[in-house]
C-alpha atoms as a PDB file:
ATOM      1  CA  UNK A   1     118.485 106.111 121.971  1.00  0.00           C
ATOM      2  CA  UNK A   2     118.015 104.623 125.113  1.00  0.00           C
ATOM      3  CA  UNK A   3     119.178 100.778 126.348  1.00  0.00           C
ATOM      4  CA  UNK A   4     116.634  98.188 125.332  1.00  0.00           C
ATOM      5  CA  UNK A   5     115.601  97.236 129.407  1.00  0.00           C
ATOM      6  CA  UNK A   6     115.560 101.281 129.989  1.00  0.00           C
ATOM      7  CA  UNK A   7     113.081 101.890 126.726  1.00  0.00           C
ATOM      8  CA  UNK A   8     110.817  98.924 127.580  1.00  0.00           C
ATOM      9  CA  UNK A   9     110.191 101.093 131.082  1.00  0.00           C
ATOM     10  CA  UNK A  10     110.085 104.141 129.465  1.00  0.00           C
ATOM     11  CA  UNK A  11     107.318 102.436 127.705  1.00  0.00           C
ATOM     12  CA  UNK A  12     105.863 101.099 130.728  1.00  0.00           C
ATOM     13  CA  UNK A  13     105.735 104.461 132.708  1.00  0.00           C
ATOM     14  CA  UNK A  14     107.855 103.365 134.906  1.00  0.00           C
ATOM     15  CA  UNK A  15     110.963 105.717 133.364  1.00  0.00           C
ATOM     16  CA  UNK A  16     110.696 108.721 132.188  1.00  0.00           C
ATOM     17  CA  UNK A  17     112.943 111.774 130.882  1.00  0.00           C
ATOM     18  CA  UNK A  18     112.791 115.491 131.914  1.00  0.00           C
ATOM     19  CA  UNK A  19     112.655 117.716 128.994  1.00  0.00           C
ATOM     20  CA  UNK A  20     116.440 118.233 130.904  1.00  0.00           C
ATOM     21  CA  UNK A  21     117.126 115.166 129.915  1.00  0.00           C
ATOM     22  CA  UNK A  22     117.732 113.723 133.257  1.00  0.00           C
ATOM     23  CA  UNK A  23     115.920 110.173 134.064  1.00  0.00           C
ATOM     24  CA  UNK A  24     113.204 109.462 136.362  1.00  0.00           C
ATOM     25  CA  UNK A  25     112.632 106.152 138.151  1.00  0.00           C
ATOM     26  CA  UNK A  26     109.560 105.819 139.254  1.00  0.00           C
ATOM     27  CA  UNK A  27     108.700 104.295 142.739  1.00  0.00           C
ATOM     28  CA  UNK A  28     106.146 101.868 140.986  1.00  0.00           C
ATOM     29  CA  UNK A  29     108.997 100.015 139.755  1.00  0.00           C
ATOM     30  CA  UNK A  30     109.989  99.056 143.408  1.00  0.00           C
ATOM     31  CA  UNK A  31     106.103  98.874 144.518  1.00  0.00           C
ATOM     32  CA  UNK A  32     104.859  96.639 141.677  1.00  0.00           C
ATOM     33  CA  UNK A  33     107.870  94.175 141.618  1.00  0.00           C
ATOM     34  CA  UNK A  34     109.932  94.286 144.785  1.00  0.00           C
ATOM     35  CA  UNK A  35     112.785  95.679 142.150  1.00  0.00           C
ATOM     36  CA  UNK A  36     114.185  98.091 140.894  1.00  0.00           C
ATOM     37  CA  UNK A  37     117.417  98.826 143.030  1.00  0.00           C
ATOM     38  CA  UNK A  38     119.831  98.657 139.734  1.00  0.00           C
ATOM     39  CA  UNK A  39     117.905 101.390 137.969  1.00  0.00           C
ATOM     40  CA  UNK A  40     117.434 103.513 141.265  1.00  0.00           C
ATOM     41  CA  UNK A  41     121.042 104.804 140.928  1.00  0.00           C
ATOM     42  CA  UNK A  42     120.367 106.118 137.782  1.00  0.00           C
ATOM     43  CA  UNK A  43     117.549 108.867 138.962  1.00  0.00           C
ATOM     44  CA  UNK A  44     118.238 111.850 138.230  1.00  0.00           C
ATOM     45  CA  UNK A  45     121.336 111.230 136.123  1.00  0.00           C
ATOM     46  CA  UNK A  46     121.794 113.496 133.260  1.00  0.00           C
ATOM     47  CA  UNK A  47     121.730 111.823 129.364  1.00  0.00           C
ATOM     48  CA  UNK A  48     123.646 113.533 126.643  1.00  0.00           C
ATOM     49  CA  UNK A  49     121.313 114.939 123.995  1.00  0.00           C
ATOM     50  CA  UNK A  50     121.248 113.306 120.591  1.00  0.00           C
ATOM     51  CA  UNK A  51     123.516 114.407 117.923  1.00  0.00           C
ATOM     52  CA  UNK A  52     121.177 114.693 115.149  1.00  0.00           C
ATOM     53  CA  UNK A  53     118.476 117.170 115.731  1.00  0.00           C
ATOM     54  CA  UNK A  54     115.695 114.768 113.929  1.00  0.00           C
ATOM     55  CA  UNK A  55     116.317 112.050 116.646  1.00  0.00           C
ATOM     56  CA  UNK A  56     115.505 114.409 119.313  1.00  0.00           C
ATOM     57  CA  UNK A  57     112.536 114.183 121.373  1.00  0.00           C
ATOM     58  CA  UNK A  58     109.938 116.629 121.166  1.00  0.00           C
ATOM     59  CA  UNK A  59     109.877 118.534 124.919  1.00  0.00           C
ATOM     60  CA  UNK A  60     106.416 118.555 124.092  1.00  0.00           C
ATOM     61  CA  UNK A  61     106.144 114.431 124.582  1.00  0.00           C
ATOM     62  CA  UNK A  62     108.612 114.526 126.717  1.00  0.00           C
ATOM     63  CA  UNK A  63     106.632 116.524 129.389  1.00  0.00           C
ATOM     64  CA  UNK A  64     103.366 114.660 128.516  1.00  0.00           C
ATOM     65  CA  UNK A  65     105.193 111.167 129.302  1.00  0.00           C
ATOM     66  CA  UNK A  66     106.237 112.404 133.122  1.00  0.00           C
ATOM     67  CA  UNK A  67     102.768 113.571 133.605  1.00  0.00           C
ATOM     68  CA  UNK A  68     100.611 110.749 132.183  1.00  0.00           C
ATOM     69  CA  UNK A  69     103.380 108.653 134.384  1.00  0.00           C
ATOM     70  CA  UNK A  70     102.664 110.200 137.810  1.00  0.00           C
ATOM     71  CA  UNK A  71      99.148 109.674 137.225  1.00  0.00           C
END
């Protein structure tokens, strides 16, 4: 489970995660709102995987989210 302000821009394409599990930040974040510079530190950073195999993401949605995002 991600942090509340990281899911609502996961949910807003402006996050994503690698079916690695390692967070992307995207660059609209800083174009769109002159922000972004406390979430920038966290690109590329690895998460740990959920314990429980049913809350884990498919890879499947996973790699559909960072495409449909860098379109």
């Amino acid at each position: 489970m991600l942090r509340a302000d990281l899911d609502r821009l996961f949910d807003q394409w402006y996050v994503t995660i690698t079916p690695e599990y390692r967070v992307e930040v995207s660059p609209r974040l800083k174009l769109n709102y002159q922000n972004g510079h406390s979430y920038y530190p966290l690109h590329g950073s690895l998460l740990s995987a959920p314990a429980a195999v049913d809350d884990t993401p498919s890879v499947d949605y996973l790699r559909w989210h960072k495409v449909y995002r860098a379109t």
